[in-house]
Protein backbone atom coordinates (compact mmCIF):
# COMPACT_ATOMS: atom_id res chain seq x y z
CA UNK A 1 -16.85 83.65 -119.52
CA UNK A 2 -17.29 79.29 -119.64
CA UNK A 3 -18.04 78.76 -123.37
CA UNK A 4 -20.82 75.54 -124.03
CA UNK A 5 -20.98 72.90 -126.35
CA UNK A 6 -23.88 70.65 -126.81
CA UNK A 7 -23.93 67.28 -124.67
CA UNK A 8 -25.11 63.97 -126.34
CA UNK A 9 -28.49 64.26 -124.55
CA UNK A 10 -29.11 67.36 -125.86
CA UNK A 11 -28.45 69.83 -122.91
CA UNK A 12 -25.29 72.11 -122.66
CA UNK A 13 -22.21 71.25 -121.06
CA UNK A 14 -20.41 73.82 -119.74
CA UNK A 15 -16.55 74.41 -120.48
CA UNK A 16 -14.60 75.83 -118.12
CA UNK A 17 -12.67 79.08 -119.29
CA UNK A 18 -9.52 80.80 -118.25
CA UNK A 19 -6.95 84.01 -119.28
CA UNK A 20 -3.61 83.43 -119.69
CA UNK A 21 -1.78 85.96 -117.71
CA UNK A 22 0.89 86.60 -120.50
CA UNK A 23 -1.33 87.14 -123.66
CA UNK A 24 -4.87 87.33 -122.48
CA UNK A 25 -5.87 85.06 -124.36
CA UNK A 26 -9.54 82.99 -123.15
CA UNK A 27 -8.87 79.40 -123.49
CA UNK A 28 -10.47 76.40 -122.05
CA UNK A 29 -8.96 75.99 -118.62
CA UNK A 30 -7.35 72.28 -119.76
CA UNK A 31 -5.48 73.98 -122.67
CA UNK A 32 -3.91 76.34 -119.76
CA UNK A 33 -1.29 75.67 -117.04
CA UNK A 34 -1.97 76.60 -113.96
CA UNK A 35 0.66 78.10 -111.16
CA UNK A 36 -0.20 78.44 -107.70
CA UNK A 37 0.90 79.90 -104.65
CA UNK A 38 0.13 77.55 -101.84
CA UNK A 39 -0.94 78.73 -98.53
CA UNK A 40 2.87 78.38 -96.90
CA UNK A 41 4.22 80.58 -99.42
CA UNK A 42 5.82 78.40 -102.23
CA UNK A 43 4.62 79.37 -105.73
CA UNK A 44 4.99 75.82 -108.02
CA UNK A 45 2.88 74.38 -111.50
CA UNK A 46 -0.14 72.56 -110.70
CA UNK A 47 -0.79 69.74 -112.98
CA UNK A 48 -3.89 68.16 -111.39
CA UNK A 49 -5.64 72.26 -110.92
CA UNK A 50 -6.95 71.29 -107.48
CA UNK A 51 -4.11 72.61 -105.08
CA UNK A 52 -4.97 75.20 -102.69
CA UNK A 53 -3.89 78.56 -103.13
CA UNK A 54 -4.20 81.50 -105.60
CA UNK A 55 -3.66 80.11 -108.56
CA UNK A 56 -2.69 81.84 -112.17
CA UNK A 57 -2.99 80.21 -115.70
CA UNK A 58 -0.76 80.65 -118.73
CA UNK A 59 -0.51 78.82 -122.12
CA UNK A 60 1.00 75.19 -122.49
CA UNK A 61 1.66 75.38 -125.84
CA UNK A 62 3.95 78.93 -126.12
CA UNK A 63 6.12 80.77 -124.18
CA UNK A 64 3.92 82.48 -122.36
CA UNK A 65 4.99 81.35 -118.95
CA UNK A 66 8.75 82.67 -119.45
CA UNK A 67 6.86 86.20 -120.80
CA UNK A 68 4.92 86.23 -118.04
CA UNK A 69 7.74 86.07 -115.59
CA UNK A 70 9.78 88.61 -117.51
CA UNK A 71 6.98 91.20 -117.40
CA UNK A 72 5.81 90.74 -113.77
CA UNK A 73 2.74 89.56 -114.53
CA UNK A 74 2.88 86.04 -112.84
CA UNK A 75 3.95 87.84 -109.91
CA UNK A 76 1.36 90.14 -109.84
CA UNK A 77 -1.35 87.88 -110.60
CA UNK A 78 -0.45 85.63 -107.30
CA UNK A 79 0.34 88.55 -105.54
CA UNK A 80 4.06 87.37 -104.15
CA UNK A 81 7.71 87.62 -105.39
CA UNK A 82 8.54 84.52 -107.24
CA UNK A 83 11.14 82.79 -105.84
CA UNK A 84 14.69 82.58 -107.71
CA UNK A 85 14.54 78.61 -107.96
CA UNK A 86 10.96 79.27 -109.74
CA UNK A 87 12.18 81.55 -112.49
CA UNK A 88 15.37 79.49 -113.12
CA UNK A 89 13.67 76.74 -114.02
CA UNK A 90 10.18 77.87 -115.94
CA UNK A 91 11.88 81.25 -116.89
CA UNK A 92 13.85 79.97 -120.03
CA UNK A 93 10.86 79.42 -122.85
CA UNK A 94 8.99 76.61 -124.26
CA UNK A 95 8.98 75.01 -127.50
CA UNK A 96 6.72 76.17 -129.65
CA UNK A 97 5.64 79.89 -130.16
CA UNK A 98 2.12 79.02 -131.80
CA UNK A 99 -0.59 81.37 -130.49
CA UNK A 100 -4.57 81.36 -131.47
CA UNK A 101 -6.64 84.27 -130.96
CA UNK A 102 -5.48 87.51 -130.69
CA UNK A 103 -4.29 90.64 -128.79
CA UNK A 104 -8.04 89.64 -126.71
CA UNK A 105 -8.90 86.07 -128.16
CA UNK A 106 -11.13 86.94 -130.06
CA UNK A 107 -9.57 86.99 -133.43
């Protein structure tokens, strides 16, 4: 599923790829955000991508976090509730509505 591009020596580097939860749309993982739920329970956005936990990815750029949470499928994907606090503030929407791809990303 990692898409490549060629590297200035000549061999291929390999980009990591990831599916938003919202619109299933493959993207490279640093055009996604990723939300985790940590080990003790809390579910919160991971900026850096390296916390421990289950982790779930949806676009930056759209408002597919807030769908996400409306549908359920955040929750599903890191298999918890998410807390009240959580959905409060990420549930309202983003700023942009711009989506690439397709129903499957391939478009």
């Amino acid at each position: 599923m990692a898409s490549t591009t060629a590297a200035p020596s000549g061999t291929r580097l390999r980009v990591p790829t990831r599916t938003c939860v919202a619109c299933r749309t493959a993207r490279a993982k640093r055009d996604l955000q990723r939300i985790v739920r940590t080990p003790d329970g809390r579910v919160q956005l991971d900026p850096t991508g390296k916390l421990a936990g289950r982790g779930a990815y949806a676009c930056i750029d759209t408002d597919c976090l807030s769908t996400a949470i409306t549908r359920g499928a955040l929750a599903r994907a890191l298999r918890t509730s998410l807390p009240p606090a959580f959905v409060e503030i990420h549930g309202s929407g983003a700023t942009t509505t711009h989506i690439e791809g397709g129903a499957r990303g391939q478009e």
